[in-house]
C-alpha atoms as a PDB file:
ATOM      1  CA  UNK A   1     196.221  79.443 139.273  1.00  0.00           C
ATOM      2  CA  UNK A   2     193.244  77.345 138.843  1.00  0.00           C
ATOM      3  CA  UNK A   3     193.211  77.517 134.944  1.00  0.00           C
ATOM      4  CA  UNK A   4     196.868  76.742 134.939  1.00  0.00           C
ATOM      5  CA  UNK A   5     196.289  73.288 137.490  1.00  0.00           C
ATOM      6  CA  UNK A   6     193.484  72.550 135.332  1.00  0.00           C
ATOM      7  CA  UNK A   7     195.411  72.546 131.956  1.00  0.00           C
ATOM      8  CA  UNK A   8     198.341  70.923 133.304  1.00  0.00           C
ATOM      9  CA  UNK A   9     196.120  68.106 134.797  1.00  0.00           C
ATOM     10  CA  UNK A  10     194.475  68.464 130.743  1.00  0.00           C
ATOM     11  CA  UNK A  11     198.081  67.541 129.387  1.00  0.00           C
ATOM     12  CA  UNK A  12     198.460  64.799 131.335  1.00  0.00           C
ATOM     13  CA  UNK A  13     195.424  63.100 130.264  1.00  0.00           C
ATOM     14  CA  UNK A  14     196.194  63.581 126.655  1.00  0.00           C
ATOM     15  CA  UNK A  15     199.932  62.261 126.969  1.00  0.00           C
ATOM     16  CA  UNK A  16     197.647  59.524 128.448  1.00  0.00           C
ATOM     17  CA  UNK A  17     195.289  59.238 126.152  1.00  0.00           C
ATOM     18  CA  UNK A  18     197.872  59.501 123.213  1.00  0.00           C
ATOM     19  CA  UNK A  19     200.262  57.153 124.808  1.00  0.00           C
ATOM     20  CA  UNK A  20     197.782  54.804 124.966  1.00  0.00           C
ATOM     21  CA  UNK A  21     196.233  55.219 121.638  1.00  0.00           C
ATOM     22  CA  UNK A  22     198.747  55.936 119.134  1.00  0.00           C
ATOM     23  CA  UNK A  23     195.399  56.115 116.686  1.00  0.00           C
ATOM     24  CA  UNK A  24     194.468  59.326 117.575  1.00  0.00           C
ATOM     25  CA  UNK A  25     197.654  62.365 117.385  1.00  0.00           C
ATOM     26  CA  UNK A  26     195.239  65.165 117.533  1.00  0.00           C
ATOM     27  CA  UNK A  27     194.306  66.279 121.041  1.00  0.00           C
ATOM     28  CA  UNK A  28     190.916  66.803 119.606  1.00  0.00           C
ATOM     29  CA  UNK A  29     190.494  63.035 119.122  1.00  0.00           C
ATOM     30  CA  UNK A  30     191.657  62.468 122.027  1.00  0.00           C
ATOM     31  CA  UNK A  31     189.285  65.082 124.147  1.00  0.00           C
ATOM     32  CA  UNK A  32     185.900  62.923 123.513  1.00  0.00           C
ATOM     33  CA  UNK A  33     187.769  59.346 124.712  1.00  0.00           C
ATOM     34  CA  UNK A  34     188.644  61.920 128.256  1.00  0.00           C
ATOM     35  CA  UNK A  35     185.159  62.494 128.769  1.00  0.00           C
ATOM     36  CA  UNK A  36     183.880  58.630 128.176  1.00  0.00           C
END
């Protein structure tokens, strides 16, 4: 339950983070901008 919230809420922030910079597709460019 918790690991499913958690990678939903994980998701979101990389549509986010994607949406917002089309620079990086790969969710693993996108991981270190979540955690600045």
């Amino acid at each position: 339950m918790l690991l499913s919230s958690l990678r939903n809420s994980l998701e979101i922030l990389l549509a986010r983070s994607c949406a917002t910079t089309p620079e990086s597709k790969t969710p693993r460019d996108s991981l270190p901008t979540i955690s600045e």
